[in-house]
C-alpha atoms as a PDB file:
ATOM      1  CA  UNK A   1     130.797 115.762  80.398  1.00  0.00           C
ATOM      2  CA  UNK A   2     128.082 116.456  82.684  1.00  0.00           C
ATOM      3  CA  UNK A   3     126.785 114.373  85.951  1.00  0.00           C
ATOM      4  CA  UNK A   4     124.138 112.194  85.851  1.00  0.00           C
ATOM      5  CA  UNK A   5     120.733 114.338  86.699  1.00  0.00           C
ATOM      6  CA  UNK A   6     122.339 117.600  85.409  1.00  0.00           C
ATOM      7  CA  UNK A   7     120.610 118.023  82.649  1.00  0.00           C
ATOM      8  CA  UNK A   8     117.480 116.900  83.708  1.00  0.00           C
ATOM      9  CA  UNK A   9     115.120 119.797  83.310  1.00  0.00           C
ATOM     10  CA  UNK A  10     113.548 121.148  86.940  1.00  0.00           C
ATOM     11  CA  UNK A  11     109.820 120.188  85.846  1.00  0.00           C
ATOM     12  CA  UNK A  12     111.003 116.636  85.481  1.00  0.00           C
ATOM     13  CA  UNK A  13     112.702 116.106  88.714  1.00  0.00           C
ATOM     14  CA  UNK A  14     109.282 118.049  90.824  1.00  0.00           C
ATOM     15  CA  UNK A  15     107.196 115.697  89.104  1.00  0.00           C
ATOM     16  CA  UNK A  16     109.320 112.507  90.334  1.00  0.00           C
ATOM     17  CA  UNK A  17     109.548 113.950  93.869  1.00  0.00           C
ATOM     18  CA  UNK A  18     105.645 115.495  94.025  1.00  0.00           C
ATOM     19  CA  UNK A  19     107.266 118.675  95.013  1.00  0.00           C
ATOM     20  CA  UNK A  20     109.455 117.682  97.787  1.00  0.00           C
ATOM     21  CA  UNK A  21     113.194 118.762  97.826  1.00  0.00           C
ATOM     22  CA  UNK A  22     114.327 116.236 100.723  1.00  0.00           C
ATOM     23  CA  UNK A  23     113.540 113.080 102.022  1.00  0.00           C
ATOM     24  CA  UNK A  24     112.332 112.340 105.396  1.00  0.00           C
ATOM     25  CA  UNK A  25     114.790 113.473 108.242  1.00  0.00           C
ATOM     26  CA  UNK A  26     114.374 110.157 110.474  1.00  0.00           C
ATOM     27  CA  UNK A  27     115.355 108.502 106.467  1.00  0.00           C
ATOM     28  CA  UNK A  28     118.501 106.449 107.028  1.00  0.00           C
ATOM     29  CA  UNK A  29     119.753 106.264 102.938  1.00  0.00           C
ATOM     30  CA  UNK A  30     123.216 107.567 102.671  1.00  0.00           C
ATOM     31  CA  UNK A  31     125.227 106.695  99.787  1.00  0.00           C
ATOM     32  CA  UNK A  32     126.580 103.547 101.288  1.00  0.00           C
ATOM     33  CA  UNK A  33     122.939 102.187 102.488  1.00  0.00           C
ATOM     34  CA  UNK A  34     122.215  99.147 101.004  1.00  0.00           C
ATOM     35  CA  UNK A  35     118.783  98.052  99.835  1.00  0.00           C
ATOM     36  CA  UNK A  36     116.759  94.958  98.788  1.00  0.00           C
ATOM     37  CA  UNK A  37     113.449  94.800  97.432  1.00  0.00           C
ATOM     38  CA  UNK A  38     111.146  93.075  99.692  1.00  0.00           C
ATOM     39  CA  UNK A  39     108.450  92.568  96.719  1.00  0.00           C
ATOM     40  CA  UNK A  40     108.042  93.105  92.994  1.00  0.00           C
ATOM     41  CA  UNK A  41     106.799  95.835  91.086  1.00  0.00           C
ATOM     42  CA  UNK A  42     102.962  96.442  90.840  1.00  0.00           C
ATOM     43  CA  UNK A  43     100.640  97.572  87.833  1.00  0.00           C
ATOM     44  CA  UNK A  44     100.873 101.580  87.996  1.00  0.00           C
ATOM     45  CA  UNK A  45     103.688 102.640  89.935  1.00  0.00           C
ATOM     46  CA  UNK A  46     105.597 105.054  89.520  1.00  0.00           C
ATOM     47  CA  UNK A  47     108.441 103.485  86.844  1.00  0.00           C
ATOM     48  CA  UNK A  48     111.288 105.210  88.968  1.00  0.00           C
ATOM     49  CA  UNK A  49     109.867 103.304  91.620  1.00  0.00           C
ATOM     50  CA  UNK A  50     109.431  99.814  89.399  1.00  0.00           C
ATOM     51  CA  UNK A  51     113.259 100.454  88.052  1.00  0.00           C
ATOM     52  CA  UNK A  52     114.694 100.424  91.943  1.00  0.00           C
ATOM     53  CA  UNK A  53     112.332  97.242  93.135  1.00  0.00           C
ATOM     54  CA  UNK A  54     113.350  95.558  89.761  1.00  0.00           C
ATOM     55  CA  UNK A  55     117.461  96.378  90.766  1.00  0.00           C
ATOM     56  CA  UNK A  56     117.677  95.747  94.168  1.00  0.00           C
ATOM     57  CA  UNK A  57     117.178  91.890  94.197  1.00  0.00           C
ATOM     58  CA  UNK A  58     120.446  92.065  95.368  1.00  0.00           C
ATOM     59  CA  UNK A  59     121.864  94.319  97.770  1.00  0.00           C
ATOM     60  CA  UNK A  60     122.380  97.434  96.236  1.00  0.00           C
ATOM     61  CA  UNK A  61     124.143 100.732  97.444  1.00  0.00           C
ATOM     62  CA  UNK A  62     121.942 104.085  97.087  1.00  0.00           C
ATOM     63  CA  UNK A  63     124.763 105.876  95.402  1.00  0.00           C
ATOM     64  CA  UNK A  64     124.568 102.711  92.456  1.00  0.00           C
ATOM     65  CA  UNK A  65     120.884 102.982  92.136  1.00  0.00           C
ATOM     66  CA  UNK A  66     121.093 107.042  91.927  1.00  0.00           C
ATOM     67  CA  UNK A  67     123.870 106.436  89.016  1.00  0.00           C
ATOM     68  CA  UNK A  68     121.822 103.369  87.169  1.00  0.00           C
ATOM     69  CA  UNK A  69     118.866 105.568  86.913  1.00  0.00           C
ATOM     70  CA  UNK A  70     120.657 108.821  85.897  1.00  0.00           C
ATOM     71  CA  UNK A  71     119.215 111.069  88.945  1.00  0.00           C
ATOM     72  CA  UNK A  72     120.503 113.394  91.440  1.00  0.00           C
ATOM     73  CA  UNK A  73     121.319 111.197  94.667  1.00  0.00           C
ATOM     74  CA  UNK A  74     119.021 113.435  96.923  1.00  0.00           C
ATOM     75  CA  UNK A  75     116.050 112.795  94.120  1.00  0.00           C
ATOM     76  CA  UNK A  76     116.835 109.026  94.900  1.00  0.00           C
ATOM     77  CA  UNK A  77     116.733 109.555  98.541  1.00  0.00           C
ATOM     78  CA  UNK A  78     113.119 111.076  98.071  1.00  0.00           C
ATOM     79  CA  UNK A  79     112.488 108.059  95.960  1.00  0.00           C
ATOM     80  CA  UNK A  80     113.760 105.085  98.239  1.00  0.00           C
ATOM     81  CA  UNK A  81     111.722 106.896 101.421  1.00  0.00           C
ATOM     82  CA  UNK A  82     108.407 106.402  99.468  1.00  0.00           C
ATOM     83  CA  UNK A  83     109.695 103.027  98.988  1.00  0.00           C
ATOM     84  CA  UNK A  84     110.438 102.668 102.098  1.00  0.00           C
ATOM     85  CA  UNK A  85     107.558 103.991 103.825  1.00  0.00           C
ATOM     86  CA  UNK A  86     105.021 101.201 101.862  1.00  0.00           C
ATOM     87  CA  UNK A  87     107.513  98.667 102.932  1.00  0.00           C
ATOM     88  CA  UNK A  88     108.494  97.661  99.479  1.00  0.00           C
ATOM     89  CA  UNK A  89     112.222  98.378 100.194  1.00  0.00           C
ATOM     90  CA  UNK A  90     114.253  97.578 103.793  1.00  0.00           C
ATOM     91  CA  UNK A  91     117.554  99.197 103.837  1.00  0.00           C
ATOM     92  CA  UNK A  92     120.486  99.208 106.497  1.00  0.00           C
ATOM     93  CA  UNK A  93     124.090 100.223 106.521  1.00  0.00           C
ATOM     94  CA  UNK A  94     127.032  98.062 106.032  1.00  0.00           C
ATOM     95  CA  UNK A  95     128.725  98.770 109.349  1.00  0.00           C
ATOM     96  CA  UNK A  96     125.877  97.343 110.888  1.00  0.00           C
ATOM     97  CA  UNK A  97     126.066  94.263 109.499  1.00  0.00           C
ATOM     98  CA  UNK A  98     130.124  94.414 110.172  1.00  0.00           C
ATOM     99  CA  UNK A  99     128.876  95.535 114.100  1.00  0.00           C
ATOM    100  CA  UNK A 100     127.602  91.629 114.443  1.00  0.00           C
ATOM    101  CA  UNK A 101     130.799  89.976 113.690  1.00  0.00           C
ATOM    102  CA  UNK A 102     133.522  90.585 116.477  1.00  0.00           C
ATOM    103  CA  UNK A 103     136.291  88.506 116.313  1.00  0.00           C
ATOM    104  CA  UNK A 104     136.738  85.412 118.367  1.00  0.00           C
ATOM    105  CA  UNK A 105     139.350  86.462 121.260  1.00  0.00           C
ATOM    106  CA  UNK A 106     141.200  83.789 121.139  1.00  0.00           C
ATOM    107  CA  UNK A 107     141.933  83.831 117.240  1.00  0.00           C
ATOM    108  CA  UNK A 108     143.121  87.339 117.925  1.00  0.00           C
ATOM    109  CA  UNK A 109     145.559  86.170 120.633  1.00  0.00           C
ATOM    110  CA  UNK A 110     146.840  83.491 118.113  1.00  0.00           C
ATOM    111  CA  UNK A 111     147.269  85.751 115.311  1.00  0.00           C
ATOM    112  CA  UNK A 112     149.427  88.542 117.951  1.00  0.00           C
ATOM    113  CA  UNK A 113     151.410  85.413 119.046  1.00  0.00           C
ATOM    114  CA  UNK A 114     152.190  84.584 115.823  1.00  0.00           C
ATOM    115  CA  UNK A 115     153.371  87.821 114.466  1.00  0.00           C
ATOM    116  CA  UNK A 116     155.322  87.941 117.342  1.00  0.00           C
ATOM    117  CA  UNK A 117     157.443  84.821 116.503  1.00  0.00           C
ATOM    118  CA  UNK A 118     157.982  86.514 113.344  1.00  0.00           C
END
């Protein structure tokens, strides 16, 4: 069994990418990166591009888009930073979101006290 994008032939995937072989280097998509359309698709895009605005109502991780649409995850990078240069896409990291929510101090003391008394 061969991974998804393996047996795409070369012409196909230069054609997606318009001859590029990586994305942009300030691009922030790793595989965790989750991203949400921020419109719908429009007449005459490209239909990579309609498939990933059409999946990512929802928060959706790059490494789940790159597997729904059976490509190579550094040919969905390219994708999501055309995407993301229009502004059709916005994309951030979990951790960041995680980075917001520090525990009260106080709950923290409560929970040590009570494993403690245990």
């Amino acid at each position: 069994m061969s991974r998804p994008g393996r047996d795409d032939s070369p012409d196909r995937l230069y054609t997606l990418t318009g001859g590029r072989s990586r994305s942009a280097p300030d691009a922030p998509f790793d595989l965790v990166t989750l991203v949400v359309s921020e419109c719908d698709p429009t007449p005459g895009m490209q239909s990579e591009h309609s498939a990933i605005l059409r999946m990512c109502g929802l928060p959706t991780a790059v490494v789940e888009i790159a597997a729904e649409l059976s490509l190579p995850v550094s040919i969905t990078r390219i994708l999501l930073s055309d995407l993301l240069d229009a502004g059709r896409i916005s994309a951030r990291h979990p951790r960041s979101a995680a980075a917001h929510s520090v525990p009260d101090p106080d709950l923290l003391e409560q929970v040590l006290v009570g494993l403690r008394n245990l």
